[in-house]
C-alpha atoms as a PDB file:
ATOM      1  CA  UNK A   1     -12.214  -2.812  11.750  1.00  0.00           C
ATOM      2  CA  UNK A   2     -10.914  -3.785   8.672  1.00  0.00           C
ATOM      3  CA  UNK A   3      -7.972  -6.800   8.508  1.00  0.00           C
ATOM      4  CA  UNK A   4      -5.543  -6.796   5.795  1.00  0.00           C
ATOM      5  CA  UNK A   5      -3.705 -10.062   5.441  1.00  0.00           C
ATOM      6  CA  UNK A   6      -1.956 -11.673   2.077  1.00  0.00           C
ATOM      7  CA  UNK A   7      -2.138 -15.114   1.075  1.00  0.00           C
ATOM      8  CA  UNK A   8       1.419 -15.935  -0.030  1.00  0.00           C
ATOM      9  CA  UNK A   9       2.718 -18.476  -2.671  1.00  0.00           C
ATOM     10  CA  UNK A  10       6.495 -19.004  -1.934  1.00  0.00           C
ATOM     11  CA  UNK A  11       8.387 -21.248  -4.507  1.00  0.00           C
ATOM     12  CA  UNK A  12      12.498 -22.256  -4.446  1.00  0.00           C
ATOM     13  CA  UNK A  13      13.922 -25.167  -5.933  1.00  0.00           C
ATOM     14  CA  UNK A  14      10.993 -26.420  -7.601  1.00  0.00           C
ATOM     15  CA  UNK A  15       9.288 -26.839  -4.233  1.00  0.00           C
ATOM     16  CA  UNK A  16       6.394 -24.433  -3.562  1.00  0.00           C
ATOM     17  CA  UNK A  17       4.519 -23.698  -0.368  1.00  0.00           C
ATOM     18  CA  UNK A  18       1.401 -21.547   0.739  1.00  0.00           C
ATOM     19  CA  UNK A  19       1.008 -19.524   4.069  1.00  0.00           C
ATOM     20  CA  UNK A  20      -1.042 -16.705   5.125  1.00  0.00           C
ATOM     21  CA  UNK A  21       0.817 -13.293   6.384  1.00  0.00           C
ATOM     22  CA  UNK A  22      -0.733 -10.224   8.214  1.00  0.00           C
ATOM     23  CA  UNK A  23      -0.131  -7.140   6.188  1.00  0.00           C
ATOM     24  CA  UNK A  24       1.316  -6.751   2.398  1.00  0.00           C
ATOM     25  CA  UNK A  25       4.665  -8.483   1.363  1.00  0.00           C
ATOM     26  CA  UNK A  26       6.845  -6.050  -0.872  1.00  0.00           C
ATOM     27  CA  UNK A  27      10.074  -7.529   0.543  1.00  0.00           C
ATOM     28  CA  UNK A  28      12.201 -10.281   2.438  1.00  0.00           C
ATOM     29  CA  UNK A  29      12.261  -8.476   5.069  1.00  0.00           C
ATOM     30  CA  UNK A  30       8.092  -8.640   5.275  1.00  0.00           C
ATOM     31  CA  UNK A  31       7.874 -12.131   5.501  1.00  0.00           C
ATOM     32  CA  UNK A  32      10.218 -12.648   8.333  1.00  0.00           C
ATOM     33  CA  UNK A  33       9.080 -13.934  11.197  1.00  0.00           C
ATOM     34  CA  UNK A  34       6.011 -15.265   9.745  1.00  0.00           C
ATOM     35  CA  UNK A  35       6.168 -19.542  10.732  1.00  0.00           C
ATOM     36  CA  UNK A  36       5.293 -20.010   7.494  1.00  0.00           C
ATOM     37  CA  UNK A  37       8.059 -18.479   5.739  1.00  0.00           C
ATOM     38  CA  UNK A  38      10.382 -19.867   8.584  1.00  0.00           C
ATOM     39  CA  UNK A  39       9.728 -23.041   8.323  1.00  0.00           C
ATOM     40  CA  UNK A  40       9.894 -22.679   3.998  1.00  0.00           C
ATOM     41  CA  UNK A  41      13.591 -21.782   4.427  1.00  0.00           C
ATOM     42  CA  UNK A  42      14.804 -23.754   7.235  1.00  0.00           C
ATOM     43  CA  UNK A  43      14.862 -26.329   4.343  1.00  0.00           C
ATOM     44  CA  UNK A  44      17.195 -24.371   1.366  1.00  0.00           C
ATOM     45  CA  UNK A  45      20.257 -24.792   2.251  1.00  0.00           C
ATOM     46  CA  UNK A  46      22.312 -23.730  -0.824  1.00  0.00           C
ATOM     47  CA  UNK A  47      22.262 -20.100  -2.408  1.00  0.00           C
ATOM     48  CA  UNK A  48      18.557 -19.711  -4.625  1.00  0.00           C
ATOM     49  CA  UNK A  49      16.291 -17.316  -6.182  1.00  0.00           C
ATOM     50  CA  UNK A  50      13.083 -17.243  -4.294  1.00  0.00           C
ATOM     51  CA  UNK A  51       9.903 -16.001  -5.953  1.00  0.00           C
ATOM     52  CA  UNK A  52       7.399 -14.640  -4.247  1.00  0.00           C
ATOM     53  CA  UNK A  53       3.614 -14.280  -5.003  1.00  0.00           C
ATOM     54  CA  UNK A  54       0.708 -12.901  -2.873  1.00  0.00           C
ATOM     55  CA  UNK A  55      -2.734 -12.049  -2.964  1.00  0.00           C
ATOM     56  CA  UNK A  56      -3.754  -8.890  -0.580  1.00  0.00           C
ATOM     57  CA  UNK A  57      -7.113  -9.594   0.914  1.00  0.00           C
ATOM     58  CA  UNK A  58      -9.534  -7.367   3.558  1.00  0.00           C
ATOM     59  CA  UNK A  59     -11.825  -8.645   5.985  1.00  0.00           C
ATOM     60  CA  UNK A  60     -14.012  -6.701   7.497  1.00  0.00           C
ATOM     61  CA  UNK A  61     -15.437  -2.920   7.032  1.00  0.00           C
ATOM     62  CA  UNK A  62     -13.671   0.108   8.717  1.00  0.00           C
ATOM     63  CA  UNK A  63      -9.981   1.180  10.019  1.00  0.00           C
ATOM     64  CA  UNK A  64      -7.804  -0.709   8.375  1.00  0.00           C
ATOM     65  CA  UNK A  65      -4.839  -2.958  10.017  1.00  0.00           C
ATOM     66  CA  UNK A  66      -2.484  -5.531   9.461  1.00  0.00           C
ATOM     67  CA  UNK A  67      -3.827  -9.200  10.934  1.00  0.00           C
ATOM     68  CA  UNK A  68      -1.751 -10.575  13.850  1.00  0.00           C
ATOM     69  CA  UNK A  69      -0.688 -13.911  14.398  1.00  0.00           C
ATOM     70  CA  UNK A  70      -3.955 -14.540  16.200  1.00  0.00           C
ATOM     71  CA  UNK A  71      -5.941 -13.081  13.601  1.00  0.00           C
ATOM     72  CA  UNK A  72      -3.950 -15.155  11.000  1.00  0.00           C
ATOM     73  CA  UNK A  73      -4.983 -18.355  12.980  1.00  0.00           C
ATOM     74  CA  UNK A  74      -8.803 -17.185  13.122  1.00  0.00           C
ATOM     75  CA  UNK A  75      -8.920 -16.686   9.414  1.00  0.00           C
ATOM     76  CA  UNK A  76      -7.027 -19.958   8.639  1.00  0.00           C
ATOM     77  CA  UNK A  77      -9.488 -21.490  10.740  1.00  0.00           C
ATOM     78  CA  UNK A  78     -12.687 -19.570   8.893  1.00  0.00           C
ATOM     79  CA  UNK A  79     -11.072 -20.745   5.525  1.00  0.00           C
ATOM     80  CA  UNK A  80     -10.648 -24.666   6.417  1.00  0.00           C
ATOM     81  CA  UNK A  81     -14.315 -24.397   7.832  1.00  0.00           C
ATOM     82  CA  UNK A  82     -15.132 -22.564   4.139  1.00  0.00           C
ATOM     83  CA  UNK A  83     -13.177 -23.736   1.000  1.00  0.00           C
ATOM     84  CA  UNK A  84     -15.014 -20.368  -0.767  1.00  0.00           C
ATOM     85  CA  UNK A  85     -14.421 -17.844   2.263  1.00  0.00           C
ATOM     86  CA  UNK A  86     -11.615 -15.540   0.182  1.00  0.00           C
ATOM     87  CA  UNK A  87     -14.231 -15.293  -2.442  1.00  0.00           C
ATOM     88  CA  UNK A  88     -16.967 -14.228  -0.084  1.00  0.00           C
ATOM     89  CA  UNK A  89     -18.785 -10.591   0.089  1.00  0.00           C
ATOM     90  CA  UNK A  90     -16.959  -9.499   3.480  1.00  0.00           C
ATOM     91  CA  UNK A  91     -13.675 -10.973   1.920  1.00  0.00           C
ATOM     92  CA  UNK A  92     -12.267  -8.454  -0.689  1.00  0.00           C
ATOM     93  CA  UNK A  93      -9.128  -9.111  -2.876  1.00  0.00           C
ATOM     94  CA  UNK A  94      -7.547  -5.999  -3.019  1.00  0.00           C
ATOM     95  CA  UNK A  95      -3.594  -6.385  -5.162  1.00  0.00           C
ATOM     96  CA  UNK A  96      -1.393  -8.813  -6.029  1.00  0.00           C
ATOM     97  CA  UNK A  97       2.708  -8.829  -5.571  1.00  0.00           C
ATOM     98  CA  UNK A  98       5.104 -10.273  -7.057  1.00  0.00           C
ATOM     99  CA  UNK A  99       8.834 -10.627  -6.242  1.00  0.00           C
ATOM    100  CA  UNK A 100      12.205 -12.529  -5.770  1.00  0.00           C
ATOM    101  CA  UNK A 101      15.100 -12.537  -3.489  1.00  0.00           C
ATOM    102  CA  UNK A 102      18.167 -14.253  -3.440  1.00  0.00           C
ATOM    103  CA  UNK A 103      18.719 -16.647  -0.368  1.00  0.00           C
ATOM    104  CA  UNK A 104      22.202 -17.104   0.701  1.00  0.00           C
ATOM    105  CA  UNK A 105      22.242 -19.178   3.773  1.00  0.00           C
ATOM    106  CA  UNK A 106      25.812 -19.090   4.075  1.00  0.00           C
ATOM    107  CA  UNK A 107      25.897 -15.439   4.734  1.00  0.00           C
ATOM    108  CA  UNK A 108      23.153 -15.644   7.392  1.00  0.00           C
ATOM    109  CA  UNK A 109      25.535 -18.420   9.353  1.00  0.00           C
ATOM    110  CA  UNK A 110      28.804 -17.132   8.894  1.00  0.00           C
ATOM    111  CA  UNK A 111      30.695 -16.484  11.743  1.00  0.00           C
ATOM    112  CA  UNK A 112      34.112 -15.586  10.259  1.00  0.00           C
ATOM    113  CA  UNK A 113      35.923 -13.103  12.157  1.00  0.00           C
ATOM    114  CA  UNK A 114      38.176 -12.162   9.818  1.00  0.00           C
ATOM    115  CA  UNK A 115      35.286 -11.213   7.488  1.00  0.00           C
ATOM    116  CA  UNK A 116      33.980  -8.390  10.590  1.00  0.00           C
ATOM    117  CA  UNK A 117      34.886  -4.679  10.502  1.00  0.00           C
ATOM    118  CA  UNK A 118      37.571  -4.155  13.025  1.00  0.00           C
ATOM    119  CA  UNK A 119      36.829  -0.714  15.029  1.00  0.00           C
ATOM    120  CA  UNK A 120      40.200   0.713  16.264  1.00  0.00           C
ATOM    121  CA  UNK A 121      39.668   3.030  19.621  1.00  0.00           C
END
């Protein structure tokens, strides 16, 4: 079996952080959920453009699937045991993405009624 995974470069505000993700990132909406990510934008708290880079690796030979949380934590362990691992043989670096978003934490938290649809019965 065959692991795809990105390693993701995340940068807001002048502050950048890395984290490793199962699968590719195209979108927000692929990153979410991911602790790394979460705990990245638990700390913007004013409306930013966040640009996203990631490198799409795969591990292994045959079927190919996107790494799970416990897969993510046995690579992350393989590459603090080996600084060179992503640039080993079984290790191949297959894309790269790039993209941005605009985070608006204020529209995540706001609980306005007057600012929900009303559905008349």
């Amino acid at each position: 079996m065959s692991l795809l995974f990105s390693q993701v470069q995340i940068t807001a505000n002048g502050e950048t952080d890395e984290f490793l993700i199962g699968g590719i990132p195209r979108e927000y909406d692929d990153l979410e959920n991911w602790s790394g990510f979460e705990d990245f934008m638990d700390y913007i708290q004013e409306e930013t453009e966040v640009q996203v880079h990631a490198e799409v690796y795969l591990y292994g030979d045959g079927e190919t699937k996107n790494a799970s949380p416990e897969e993510i934590a046995y690579l992350i362990s393989r590459m603090e045991k080996d600084e060179q691992f992503l640039s080993r043989s079984t290790v191949d670096n297959i894309e790269s993405v790039d993209f941005s978003f605009i985070w608006s934490p204020e529209e995540l938290f706001d609980d306005d009624p007057e600012d929900e649809e009303c559905i008349e019965m």
